[in-house]
C-alpha atoms as a PDB file:
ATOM      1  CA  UNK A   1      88.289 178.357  44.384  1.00  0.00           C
ATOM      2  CA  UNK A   2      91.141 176.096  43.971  1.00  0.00           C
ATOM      3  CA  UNK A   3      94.705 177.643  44.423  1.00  0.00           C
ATOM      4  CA  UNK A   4      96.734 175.057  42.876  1.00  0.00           C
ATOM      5  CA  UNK A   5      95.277 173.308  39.608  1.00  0.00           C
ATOM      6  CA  UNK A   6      94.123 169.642  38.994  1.00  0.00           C
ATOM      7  CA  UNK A   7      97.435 168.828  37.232  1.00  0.00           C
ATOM      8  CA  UNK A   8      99.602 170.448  40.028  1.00  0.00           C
ATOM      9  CA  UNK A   9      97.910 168.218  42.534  1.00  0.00           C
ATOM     10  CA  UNK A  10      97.758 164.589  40.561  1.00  0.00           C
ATOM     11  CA  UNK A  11     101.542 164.998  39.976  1.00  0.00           C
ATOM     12  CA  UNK A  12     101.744 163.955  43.674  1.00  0.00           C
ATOM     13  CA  UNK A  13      99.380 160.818  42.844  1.00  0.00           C
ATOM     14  CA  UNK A  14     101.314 160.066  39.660  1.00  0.00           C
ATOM     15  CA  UNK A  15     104.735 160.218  42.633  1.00  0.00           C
ATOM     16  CA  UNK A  16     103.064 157.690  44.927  1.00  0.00           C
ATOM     17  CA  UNK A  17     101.780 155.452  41.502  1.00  0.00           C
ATOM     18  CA  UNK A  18     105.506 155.199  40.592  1.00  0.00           C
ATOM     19  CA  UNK A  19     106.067 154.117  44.272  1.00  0.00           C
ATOM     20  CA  UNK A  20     103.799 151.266  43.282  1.00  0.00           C
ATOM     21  CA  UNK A  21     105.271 150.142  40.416  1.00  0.00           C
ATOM     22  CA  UNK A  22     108.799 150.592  42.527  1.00  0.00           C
ATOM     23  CA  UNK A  23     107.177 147.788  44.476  1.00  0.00           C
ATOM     24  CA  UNK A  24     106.068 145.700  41.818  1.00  0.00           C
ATOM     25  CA  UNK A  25     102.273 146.616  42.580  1.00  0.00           C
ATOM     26  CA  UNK A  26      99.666 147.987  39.956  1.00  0.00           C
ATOM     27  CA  UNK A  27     100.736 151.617  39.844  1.00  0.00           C
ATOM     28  CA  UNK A  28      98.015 153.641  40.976  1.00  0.00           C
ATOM     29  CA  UNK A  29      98.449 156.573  43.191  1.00  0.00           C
ATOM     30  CA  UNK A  30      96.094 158.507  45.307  1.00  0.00           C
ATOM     31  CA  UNK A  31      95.891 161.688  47.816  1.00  0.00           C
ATOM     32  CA  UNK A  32      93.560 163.425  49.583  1.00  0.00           C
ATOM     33  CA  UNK A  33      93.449 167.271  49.814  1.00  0.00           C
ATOM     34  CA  UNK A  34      91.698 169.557  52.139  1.00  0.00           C
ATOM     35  CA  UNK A  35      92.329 173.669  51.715  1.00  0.00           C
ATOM     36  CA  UNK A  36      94.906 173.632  49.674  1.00  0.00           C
ATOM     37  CA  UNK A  37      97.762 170.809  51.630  1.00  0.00           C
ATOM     38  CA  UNK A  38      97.768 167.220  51.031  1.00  0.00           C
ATOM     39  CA  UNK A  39      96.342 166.018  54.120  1.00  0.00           C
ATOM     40  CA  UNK A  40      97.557 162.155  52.994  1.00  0.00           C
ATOM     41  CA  UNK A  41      99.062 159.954  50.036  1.00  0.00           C
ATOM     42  CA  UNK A  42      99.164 155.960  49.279  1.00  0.00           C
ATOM     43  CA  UNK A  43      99.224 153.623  46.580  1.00  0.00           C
ATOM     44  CA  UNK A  44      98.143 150.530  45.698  1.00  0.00           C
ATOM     45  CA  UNK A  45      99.711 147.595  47.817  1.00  0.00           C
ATOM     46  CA  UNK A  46      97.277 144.470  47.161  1.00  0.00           C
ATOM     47  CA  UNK A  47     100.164 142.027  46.435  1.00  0.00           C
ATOM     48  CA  UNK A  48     102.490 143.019  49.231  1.00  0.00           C
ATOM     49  CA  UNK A  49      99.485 143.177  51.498  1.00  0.00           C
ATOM     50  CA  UNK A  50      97.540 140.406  50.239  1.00  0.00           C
ATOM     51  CA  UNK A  51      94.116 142.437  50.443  1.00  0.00           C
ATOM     52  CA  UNK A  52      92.035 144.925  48.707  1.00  0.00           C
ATOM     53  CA  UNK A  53      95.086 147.562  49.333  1.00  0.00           C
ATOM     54  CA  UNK A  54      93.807 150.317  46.612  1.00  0.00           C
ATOM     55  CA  UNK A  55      95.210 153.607  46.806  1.00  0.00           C
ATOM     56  CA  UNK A  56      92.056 155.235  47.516  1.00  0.00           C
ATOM     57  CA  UNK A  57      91.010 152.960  50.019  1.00  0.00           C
ATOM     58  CA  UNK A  58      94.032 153.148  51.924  1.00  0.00           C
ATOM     59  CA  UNK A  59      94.678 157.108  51.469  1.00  0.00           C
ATOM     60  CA  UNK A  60      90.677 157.646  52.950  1.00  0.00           C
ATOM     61  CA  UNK A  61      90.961 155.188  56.107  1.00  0.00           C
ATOM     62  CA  UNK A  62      94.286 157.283  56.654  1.00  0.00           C
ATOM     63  CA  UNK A  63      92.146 160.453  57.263  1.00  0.00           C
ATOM     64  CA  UNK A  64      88.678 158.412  59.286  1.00  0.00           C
ATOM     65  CA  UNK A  65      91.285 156.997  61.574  1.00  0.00           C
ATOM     66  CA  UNK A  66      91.756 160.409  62.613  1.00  0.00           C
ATOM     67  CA  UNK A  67      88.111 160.570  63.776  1.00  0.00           C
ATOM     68  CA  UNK A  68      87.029 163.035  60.983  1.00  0.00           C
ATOM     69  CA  UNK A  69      83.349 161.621  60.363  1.00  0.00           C
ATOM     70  CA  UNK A  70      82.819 162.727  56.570  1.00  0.00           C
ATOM     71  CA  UNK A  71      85.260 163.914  53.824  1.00  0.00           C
ATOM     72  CA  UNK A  72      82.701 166.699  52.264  1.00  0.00           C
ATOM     73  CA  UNK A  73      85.900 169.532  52.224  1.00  0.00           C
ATOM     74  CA  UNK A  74      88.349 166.766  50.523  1.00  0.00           C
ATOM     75  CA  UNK A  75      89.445 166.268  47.238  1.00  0.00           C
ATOM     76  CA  UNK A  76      90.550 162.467  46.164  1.00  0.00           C
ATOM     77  CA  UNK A  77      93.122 163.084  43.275  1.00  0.00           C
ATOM     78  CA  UNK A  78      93.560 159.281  42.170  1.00  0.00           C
ATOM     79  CA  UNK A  79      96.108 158.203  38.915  1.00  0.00           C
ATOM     80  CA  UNK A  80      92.993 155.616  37.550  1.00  0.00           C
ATOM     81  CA  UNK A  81      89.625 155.342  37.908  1.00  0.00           C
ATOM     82  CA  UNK A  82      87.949 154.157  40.595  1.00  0.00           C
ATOM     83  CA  UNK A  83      86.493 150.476  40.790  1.00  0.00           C
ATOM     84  CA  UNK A  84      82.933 149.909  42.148  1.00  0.00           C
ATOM     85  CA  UNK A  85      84.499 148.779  45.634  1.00  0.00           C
ATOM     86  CA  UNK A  86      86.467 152.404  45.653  1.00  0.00           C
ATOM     87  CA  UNK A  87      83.662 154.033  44.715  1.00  0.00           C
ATOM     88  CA  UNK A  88      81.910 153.055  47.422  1.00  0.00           C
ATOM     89  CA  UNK A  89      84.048 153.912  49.852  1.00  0.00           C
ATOM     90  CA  UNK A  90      83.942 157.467  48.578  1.00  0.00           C
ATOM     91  CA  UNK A  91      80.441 157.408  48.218  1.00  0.00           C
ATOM     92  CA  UNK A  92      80.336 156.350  52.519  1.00  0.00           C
ATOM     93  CA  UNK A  93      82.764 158.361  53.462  1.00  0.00           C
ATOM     94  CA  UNK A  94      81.377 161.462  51.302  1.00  0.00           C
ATOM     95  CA  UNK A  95      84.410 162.296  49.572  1.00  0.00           C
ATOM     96  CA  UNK A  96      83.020 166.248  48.420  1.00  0.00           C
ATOM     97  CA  UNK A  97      85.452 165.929  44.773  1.00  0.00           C
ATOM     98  CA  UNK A  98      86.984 163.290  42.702  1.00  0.00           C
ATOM     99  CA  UNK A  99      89.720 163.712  40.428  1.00  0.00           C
ATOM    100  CA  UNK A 100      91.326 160.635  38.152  1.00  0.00           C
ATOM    101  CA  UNK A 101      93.334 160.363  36.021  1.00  0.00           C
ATOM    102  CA  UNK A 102      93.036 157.394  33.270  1.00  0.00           C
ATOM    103  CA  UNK A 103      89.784 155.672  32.646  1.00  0.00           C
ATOM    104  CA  UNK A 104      89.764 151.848  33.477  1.00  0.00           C
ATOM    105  CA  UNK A 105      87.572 150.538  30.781  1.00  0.00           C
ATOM    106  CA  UNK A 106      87.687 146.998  32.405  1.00  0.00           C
ATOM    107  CA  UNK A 107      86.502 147.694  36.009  1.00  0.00           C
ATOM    108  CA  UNK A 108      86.285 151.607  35.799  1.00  0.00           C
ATOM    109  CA  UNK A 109      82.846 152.745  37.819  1.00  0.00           C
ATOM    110  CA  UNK A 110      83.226 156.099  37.554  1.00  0.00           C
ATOM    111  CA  UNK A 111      81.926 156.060  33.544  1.00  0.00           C
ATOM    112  CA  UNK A 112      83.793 153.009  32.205  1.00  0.00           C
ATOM    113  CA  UNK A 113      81.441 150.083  33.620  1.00  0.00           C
ATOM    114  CA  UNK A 114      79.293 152.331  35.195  1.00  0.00           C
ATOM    115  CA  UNK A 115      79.004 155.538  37.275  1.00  0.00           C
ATOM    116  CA  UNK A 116      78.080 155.176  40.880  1.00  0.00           C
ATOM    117  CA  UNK A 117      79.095 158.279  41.779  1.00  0.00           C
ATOM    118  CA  UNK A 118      76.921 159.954  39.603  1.00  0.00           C
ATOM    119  CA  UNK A 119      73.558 157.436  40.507  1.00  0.00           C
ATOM    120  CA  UNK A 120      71.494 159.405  42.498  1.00  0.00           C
ATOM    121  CA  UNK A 121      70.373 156.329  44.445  1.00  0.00           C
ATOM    122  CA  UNK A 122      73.043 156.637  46.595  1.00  0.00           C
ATOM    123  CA  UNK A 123      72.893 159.306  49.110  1.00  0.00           C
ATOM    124  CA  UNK A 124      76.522 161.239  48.237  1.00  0.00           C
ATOM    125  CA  UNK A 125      77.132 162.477  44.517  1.00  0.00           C
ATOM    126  CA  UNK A 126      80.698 164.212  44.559  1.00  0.00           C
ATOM    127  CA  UNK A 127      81.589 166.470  42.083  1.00  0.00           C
ATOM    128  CA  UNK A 128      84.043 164.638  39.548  1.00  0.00           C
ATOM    129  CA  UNK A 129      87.020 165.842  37.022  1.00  0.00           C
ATOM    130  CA  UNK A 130      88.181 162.963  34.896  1.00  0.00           C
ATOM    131  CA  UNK A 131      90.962 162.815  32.316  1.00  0.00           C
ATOM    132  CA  UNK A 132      93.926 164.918  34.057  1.00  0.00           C
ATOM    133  CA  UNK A 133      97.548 163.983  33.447  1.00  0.00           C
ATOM    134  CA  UNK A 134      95.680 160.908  31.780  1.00  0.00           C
ATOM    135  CA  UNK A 135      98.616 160.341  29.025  1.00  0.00           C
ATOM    136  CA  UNK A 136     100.846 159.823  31.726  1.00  0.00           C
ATOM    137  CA  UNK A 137      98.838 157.569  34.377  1.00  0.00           C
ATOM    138  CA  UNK A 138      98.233 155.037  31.397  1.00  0.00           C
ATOM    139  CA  UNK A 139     101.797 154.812  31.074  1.00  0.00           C
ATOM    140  CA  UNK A 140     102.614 153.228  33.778  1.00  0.00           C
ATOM    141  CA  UNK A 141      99.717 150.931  33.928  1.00  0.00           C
ATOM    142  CA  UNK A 142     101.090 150.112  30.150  1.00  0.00           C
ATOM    143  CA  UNK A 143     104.210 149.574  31.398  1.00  0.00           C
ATOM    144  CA  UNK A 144     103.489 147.492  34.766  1.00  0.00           C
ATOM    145  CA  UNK A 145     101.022 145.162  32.522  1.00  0.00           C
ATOM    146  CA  UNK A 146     103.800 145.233  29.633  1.00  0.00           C
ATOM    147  CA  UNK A 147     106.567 143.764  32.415  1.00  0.00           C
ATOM    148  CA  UNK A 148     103.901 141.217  33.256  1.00  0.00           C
ATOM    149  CA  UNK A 149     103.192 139.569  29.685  1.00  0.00           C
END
């Protein structure tokens, strides 16, 4: 059981998803926890880096550089949904939970699109938690995307 709840933890995503927008990138946040610490953070940086830079892409090479094979004891907290390229990274890597905030009705594939973290012709289902601190992830995608227009 979980000491600290899904909202304590996605605060610290929501942190790192201001950092985005701070940096003029899409705000979305992400960290990994393992027994009970955050074991790393990131957030999106596609436009300074000029690559697929999602949070949750970044935040999981963070912990496989440190030669730790599959992420079965980690939990991804992550502001928005996942996109199909992020979900496949978890899916590989065997991320054992997945918590998001906001659904991403456009490119969301973790329900919005589709589910592939759920399709059990993959070989890795993790368990998922959607809809926490949701109010305040779409926010600051609102408010990036509002800027922007």
């Amino acid at each position: 059981m979980q000491d600290q709840s899904d909202e304590y933890w996605m605060k610290f995503a929501l942190e790192e998803a201001q950092l985005a927008l701070a940096e003029n990138e899409v705000p979305i946040g992400a960290i990994l926890v393992k027994n009970d610490k955050i074991v790393a953070s990131a957030h999106n940086l596609t436009r300074k880096s000029n690559n697929l830079a999602h949070a949750e892409k970044i935040v999981i090479e963070k912990v496989l550089i440190k030669d730790e094979r599959y992420l079965y004891d980690y939990t991804l907290y992550v502001t928005v949904e996942p996109c199909l390229m992020c979900s496949g990274i978890i899916i590989w890597s065997r991320v054992g939970r997945v918590v998001f905030g906001t659904y991403d009705p456009k490119a969301g594939a973790v329900g919005s699109v589709y589910n592939a973290l759920l399709d059990k012709n993959f070989n890795h289902n993790p368990k998922i938690c959607a809809g926490i601190l949701a109010d305040e992830a779409a926010d600051l995608m609102k408010e990036f995307f509002r800027e922007k227009r």
